[in-house]
Protein backbone atom coordinates (compact mmCIF):
# COMPACT_ATOMS: atom_id res chain seq x y z
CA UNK A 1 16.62 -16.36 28.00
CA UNK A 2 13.43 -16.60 25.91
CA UNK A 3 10.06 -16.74 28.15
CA UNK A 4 6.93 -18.14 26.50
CA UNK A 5 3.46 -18.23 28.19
CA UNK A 6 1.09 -20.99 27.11
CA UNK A 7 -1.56 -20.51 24.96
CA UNK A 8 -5.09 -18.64 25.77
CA UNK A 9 -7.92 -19.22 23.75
CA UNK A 10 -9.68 -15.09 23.95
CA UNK A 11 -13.46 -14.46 22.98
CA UNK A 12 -13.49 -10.73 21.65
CA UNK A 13 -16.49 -8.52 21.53
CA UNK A 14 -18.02 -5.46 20.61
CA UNK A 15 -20.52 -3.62 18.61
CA UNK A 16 -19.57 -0.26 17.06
CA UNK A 17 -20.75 3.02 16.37
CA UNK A 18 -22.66 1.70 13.71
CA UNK A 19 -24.62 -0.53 15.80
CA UNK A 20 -25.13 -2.77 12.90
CA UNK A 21 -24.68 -6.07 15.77
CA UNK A 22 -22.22 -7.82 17.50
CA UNK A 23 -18.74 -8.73 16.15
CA UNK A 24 -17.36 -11.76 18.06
CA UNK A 25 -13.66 -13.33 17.04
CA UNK A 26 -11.81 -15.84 18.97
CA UNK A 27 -8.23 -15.78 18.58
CA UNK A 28 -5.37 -18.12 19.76
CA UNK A 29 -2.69 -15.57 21.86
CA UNK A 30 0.88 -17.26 23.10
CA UNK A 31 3.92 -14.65 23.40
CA UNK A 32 7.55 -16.15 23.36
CA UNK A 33 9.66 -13.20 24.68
CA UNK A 34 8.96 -9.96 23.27
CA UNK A 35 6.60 -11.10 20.48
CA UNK A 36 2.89 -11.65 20.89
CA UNK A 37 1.61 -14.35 18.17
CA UNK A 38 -2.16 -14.32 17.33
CA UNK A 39 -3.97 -17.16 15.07
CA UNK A 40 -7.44 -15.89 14.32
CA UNK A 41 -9.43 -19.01 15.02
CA UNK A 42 -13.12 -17.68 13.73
CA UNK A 43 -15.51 -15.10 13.95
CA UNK A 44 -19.40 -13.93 13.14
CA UNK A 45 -20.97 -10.82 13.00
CA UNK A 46 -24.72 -11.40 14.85
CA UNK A 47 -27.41 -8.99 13.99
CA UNK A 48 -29.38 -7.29 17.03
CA UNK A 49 -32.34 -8.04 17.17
CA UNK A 50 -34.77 -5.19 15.69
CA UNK A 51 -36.28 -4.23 18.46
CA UNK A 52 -33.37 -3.27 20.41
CA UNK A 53 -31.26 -2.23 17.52
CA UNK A 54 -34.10 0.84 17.09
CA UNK A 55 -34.33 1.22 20.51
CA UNK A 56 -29.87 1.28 20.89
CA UNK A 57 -30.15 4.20 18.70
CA UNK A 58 -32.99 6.24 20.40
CA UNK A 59 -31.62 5.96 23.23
CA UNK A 60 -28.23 7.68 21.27
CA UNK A 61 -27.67 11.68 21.50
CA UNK A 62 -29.23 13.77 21.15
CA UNK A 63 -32.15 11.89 22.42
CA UNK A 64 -32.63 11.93 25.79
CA UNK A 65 -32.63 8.67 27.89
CA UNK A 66 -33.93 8.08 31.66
CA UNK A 67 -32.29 5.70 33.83
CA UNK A 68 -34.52 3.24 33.49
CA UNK A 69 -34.16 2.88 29.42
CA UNK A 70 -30.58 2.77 30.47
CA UNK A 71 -30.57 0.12 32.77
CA UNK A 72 -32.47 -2.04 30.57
CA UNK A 73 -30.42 -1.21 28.13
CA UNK A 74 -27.23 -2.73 29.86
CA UNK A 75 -29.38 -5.76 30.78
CA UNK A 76 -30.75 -6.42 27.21
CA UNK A 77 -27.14 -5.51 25.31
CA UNK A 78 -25.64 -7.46 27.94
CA UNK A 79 -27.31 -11.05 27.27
CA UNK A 80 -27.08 -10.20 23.76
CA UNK A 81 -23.57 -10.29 24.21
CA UNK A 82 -23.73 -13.35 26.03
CA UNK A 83 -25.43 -15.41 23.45
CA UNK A 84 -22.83 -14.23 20.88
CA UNK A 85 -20.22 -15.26 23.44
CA UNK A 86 -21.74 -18.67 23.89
CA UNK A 87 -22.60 -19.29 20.27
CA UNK A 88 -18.95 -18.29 19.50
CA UNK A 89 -17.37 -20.82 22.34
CA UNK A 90 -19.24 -23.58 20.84
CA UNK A 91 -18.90 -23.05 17.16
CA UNK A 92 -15.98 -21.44 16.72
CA UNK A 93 -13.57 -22.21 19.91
CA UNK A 94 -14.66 -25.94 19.73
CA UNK A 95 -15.97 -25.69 22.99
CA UNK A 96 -12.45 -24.78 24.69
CA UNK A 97 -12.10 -20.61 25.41
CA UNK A 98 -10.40 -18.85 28.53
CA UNK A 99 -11.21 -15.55 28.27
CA UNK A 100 -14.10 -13.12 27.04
CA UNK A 101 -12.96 -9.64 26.03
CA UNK A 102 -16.01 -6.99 25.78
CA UNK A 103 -15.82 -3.55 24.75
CA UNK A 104 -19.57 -3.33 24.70
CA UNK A 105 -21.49 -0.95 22.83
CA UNK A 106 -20.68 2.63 23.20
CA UNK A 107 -23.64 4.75 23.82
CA UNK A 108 -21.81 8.26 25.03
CA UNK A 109 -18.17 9.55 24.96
CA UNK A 110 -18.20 12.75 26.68
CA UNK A 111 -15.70 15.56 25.03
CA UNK A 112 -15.42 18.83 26.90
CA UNK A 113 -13.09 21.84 25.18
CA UNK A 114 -10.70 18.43 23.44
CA UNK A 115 -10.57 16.78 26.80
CA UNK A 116 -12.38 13.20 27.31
CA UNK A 117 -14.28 13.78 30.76
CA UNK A 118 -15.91 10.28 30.61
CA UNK A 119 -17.34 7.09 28.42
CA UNK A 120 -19.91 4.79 28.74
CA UNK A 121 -20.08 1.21 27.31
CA UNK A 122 -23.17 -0.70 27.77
CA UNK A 123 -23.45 -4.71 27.83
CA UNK A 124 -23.47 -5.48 31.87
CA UNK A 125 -20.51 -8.11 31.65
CA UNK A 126 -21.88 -10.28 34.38
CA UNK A 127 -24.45 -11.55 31.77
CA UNK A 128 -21.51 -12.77 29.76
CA UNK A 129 -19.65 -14.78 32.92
CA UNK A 130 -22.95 -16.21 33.87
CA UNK A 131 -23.97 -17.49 30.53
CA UNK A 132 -20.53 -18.77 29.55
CA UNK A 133 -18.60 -19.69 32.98
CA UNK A 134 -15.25 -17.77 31.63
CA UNK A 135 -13.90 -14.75 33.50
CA UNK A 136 -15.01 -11.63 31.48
CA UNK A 137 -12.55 -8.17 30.96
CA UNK A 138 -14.92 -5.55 30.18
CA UNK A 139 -15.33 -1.71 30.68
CA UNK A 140 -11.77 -1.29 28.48
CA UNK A 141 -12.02 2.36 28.14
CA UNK A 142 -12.55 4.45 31.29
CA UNK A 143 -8.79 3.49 32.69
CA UNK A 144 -7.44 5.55 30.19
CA UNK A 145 -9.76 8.22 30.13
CA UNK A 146 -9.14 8.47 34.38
CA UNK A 147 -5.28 8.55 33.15
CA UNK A 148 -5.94 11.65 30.94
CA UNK A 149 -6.45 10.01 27.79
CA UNK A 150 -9.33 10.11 25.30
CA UNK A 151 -9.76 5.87 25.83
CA UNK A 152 -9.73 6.23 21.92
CA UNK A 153 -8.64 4.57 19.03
CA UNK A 154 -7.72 1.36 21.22
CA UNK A 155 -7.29 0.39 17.77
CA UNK A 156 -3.77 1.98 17.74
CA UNK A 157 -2.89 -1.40 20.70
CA UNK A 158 -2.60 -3.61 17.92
CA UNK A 159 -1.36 -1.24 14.97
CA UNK A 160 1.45 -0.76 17.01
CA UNK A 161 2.30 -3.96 17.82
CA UNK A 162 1.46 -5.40 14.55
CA UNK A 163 2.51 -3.15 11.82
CA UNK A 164 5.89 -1.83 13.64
CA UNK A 165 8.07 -4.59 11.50
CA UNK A 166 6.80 -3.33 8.51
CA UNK A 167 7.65 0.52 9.57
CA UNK A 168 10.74 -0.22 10.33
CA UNK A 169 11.48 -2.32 6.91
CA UNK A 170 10.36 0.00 4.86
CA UNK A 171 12.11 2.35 6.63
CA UNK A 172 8.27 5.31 6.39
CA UNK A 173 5.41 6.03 8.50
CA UNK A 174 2.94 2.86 7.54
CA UNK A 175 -0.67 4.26 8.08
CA UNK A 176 -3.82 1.57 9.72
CA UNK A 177 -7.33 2.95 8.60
CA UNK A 178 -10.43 1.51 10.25
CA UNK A 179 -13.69 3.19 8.87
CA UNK A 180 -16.71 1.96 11.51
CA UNK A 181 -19.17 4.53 12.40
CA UNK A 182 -16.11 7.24 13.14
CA UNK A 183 -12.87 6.53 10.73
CA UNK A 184 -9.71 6.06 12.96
CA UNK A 185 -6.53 6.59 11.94
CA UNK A 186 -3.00 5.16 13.06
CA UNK A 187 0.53 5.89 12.05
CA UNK A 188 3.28 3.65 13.37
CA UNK A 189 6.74 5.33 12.25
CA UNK A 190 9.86 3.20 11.91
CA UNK A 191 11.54 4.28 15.27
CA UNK A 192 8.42 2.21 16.91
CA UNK A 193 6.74 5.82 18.00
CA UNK A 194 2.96 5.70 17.18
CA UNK A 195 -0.12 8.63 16.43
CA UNK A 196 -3.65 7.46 16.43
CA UNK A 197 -6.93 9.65 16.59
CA UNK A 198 -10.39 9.60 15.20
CA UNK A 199 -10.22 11.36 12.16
CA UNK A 200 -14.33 11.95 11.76
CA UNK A 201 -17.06 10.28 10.35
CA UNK A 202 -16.75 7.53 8.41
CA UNK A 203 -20.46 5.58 8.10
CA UNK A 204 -22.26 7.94 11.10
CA UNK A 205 -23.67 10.62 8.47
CA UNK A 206 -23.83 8.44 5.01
CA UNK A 207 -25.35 5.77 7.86
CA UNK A 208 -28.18 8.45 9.04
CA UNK A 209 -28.59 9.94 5.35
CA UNK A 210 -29.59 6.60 3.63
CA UNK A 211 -32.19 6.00 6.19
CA UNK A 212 -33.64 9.24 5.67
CA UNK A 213 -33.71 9.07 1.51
CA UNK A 214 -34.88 5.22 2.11
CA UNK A 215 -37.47 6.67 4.26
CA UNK A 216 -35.98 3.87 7.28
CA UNK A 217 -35.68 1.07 4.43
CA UNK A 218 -31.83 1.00 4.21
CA UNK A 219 -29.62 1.89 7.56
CA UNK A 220 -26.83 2.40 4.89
CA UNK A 221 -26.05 2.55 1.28
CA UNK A 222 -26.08 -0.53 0.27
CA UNK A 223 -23.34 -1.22 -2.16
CA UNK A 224 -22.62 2.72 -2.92
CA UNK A 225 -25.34 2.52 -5.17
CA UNK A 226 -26.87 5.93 -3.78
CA UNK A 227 -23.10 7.90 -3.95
CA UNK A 228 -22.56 6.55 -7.31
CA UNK A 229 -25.34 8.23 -8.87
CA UNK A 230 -24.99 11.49 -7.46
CA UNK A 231 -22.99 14.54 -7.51
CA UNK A 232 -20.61 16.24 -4.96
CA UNK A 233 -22.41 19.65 -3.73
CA UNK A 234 -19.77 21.70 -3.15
CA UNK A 235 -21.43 23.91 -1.19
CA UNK A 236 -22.47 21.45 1.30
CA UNK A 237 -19.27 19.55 1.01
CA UNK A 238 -16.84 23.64 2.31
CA UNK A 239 -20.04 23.81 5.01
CA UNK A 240 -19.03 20.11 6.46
CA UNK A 241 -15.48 20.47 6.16
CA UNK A 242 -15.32 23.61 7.86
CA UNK A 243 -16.01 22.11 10.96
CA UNK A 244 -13.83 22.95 13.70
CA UNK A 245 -12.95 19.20 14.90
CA UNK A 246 -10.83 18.45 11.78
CA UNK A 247 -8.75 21.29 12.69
CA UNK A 248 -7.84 20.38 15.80
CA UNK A 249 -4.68 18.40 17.06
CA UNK A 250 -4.43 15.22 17.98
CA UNK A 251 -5.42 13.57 20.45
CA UNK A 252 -8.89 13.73 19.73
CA UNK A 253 -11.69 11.94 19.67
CA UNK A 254 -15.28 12.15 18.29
CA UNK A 255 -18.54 9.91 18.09
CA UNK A 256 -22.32 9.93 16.75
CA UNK A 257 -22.77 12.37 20.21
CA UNK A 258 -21.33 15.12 17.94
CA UNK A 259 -22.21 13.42 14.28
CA UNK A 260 -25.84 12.88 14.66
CA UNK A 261 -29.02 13.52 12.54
CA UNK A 262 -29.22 17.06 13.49
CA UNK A 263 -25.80 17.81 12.62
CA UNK A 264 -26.59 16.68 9.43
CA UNK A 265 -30.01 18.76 8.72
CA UNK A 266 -27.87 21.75 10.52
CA UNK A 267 -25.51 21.13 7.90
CA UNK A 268 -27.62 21.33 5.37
CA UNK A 269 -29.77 24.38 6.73
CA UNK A 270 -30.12 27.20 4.12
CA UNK A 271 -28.82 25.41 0.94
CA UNK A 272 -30.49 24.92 -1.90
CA UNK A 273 -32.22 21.64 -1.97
CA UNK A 274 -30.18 18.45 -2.05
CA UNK A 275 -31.69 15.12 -3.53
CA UNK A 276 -31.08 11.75 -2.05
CA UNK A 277 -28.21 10.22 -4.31
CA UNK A 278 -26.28 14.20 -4.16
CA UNK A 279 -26.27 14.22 -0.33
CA UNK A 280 -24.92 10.82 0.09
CA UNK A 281 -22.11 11.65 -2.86
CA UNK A 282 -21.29 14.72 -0.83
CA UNK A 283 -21.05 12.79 2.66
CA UNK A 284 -18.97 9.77 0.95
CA UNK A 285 -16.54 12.84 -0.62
CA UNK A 286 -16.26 13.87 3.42
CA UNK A 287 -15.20 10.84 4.96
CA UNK A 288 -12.49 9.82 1.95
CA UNK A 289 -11.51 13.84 1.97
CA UNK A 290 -11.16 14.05 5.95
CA UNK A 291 -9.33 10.48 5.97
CA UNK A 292 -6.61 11.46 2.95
CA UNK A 293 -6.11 14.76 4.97
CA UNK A 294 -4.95 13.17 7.96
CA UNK A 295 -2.68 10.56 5.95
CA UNK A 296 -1.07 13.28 4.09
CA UNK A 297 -0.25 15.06 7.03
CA UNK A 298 1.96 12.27 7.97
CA UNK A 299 3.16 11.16 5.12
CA UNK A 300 0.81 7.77 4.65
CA UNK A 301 0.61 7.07 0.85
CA UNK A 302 -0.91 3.65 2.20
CA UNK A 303 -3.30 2.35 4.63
CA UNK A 304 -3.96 -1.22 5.78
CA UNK A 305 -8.17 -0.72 5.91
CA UNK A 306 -10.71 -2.38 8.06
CA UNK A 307 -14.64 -2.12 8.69
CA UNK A 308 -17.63 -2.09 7.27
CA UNK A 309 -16.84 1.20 5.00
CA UNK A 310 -15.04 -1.36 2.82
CA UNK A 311 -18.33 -2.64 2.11
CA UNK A 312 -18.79 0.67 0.25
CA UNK A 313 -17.20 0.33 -3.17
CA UNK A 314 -18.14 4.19 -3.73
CA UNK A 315 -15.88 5.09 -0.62
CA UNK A 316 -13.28 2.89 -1.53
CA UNK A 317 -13.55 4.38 -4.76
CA UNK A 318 -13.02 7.87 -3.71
CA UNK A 319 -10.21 6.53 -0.93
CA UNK A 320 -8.31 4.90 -3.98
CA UNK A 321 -8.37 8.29 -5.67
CA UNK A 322 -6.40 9.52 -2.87
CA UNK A 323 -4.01 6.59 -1.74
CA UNK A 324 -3.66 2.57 -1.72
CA UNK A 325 -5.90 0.98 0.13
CA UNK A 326 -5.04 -2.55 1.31
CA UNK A 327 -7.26 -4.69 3.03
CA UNK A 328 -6.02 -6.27 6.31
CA UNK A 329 -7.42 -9.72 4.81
CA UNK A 330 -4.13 -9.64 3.20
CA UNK A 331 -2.14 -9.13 6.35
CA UNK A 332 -4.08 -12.10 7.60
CA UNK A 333 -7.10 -9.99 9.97
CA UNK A 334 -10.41 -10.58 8.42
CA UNK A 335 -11.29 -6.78 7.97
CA UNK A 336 -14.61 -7.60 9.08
CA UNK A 337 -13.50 -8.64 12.58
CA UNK A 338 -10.27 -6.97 13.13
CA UNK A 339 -11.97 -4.84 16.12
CA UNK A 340 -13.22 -7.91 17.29
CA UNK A 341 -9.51 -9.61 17.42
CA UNK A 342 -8.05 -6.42 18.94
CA UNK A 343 -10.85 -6.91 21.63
CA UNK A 344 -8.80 -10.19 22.42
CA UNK A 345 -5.89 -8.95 22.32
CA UNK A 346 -6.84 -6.11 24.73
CA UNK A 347 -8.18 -9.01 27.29
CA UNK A 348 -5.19 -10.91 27.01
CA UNK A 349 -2.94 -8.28 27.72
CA UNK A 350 -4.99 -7.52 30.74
CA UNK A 351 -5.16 -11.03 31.87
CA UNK A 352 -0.99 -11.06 31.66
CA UNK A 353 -1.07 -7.73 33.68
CA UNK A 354 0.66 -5.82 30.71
CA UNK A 355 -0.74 -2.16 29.58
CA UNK A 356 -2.91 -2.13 26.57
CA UNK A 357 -2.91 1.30 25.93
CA UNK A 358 -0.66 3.69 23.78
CA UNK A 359 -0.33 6.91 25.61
CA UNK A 360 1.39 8.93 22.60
CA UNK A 361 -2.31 7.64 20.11
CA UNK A 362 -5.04 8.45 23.32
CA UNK A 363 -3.36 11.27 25.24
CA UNK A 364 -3.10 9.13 28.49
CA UNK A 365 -0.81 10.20 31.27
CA UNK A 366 1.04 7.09 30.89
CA UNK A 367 0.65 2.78 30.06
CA UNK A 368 -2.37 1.30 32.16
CA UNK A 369 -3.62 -2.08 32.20
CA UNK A 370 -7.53 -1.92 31.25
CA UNK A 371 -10.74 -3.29 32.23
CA UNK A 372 -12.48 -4.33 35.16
CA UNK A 373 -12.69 -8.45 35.56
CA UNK A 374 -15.86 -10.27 36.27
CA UNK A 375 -15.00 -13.84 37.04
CA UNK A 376 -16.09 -16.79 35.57
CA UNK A 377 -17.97 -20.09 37.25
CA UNK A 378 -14.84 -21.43 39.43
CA UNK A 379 -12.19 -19.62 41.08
CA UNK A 380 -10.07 -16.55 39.80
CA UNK A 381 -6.67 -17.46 39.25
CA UNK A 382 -4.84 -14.98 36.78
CA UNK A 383 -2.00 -15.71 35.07
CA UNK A 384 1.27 -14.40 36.43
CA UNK A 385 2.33 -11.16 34.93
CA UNK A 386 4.58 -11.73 31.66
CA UNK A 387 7.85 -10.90 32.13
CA UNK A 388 8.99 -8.31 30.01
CA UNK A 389 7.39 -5.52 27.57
CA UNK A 390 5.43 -6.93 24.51
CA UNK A 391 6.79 -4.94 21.33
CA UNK A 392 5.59 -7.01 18.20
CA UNK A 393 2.42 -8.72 16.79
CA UNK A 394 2.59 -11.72 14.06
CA UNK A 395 -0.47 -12.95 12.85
CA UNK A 396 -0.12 -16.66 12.00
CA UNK A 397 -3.10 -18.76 9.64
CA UNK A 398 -4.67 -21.52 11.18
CA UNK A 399 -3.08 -24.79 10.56
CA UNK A 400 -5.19 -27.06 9.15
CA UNK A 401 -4.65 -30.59 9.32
């Protein structure tokens, strides 16, 4: 017997380790039987404003931060968020949503010896209920860290789900890149069995780097245009890769609490000196060298690619050296806001009491369902759990009339 639940209209949020602003989607979820179907109804990418954007990343390792820049912190992130959620209802759900989704914005992910000890998203989720009336699922990560696992890539949720078809007809590992602040890798092999892990840096150092040639007028190279008129120091480039995290086995995870400014001026300690357009060459040759590594090792000759390193047409460049790089535009997920449509997907899985995590990608003990729930304006009434394990992902346009 085929078992559909009706349709629930999912606001999903975040900001990443880039902390560029908030990515907001809202996607259309219904699941006949096995198969989860998501329509991509809209999404924006809303800038922080200055002030706390600056004050988001000195708050960031290894600064310290007190516990009153903290909690105002959470407050401030949090309405933030809720003005993206609200904006996003009106303008992009046509006024009709169900469900907010919020991974916040990650501002420590504490790694001991290759074991995740803890993680802590900002973006107090109450803020988001109260300024929007709609139950929030928030908090998405600490479950699985509790369980044993890193809470990281939760990208791997929907690379599982969405990209197993395409393993299995094509009968090899099919490889997911997403290249935010820290690339992520996933590899969904055609018997359904799936490997995900953070691979390393993808914008964290080039990120830090072109604010320090810019002297703070670019947080990033705009357009490659640094990269492309430099050289690759070698030198610099064995130093960086000799780093002891690429090494290790998977699970793992990593964030700007290891890749930080003074990594990078550690890095560079004792070299000759390294002009602006050379150092961001070297550090786009690291991310595209540490990403290739990882897909060779599984035999990934092609990646489906989101995130902002796309904007980089020197990365891209130096990925497209290595392997074919396919945009997940053309799978149907805007590459901009895929993170921002797994965030749905994460809260409606939650919402339909299923697990949204993949215990062979974060190192988790087992499947848990995620997320704390604020609720909304009225009464709490959650959907009753859906009957039976949710294997596949299609992504279906829009209809337009």
């Amino acid at each position: 017997m085929v078992v559909s639940t009706s349709e629930l209209r999912v606001v999903g949020l975040l900001s990443g380790t880039s902390v560029d602003g908030i990515d907001v989607a809202v996607a259309s979820l219904r699941a006949v039987g096995d198969e989860l179907t998501l329509t991509p109804l809209g999404h924006r990418e809303v800038p922080y404003p200055e002030r706390l954007r600056r004050d988001i990343l000195a708050a960031l390792p290894p600064s310290g931060c007190s516990a009153e820049e903290l909690t105002k912190l959470d407050t401030r992130v949090g309405q933030a968020f809720a003005d993206a959620a609200a904006t996003a209802v009106a303008e992009v759900a046509g006024g009709r949503a169900d469900l907010v989704a919020s991974l916040g914005q990650t501002v420590f992910h504490w790694i001991e010896q290759g074991r995740a000890e803890g993680t802590l998203q900002i973006g107090q989720p109450a803020w988001i209920a109260e300024r929007t009336g709609l139950p929030v699922v928030a908090d998405l990560r600490v479950r699985d860290v509790a369980a044993g696992g890193h809470g990281a890539p939760l990208a791997s949720t929907l690379d599982a789900l969405w990209l197993r078809s395409t393993a299995e007809r094509e009968s090899k590992p099919v490889g997911a890149l997403n290249i935010g602040g820290i690339a992520n890798l996933t590899v969904v092999h055609p018997d359904g069995s799936v490997l995900a892990y953070d691979t390393g840096p993808g914008n964290a150092l080039l990120d830090i780097a072109a604010a320090e040639v810019t002297a703070g007028a670019q947080h990033s190279d705009l357009d490659g245009a640094l990269a492309s008129r430099g050289t690759v120091r070698q030198d610099l480039l064995s130093r960086l890769l000799a780093d002891p995290y690429y090494a290790a086995d998977p699970p793992k995870s990593t964030g700007k609490e290891y890749f930080h400014a003074a990594y990078l001026r550690q890095a560079t300690e004792g070299l000759p000196p390294i002009d602006g357009p050379d150092l961001l060459a070297t550090l786009t040759e690291l991310t595209a060298a540490t990403v290739a590594a990882e897909c060779l090792r599984h035999g990934v000759t092609r990646v489906v690619a989101s995130g902002g390193g796309l904007r980089n047409p020197a990365l891209v460049a130096a990925l497209r050296t290595r392997m074919t790089v396919v945009p997940s535009d053309e799978n149907g997920l805007p590459s901009d806001a895929k993170e921002a449509y797994l965030t749905a997907l994460i809260g409606w899985l939650t919402w339909n009491g299923i697990p949204a995590n993949v215990p062979s990608a974060t190192g988790s003990a087992g499947p848990r369902i995620l997320g704390a729930i604020t609720p909304g304006a009225g009464p709490m009434t959650l959907s009753a759990p859906h009957p039976q394990p949710v294997t596949r992902l299609r992504v279906t346009p829009l209809e337009t009339p």
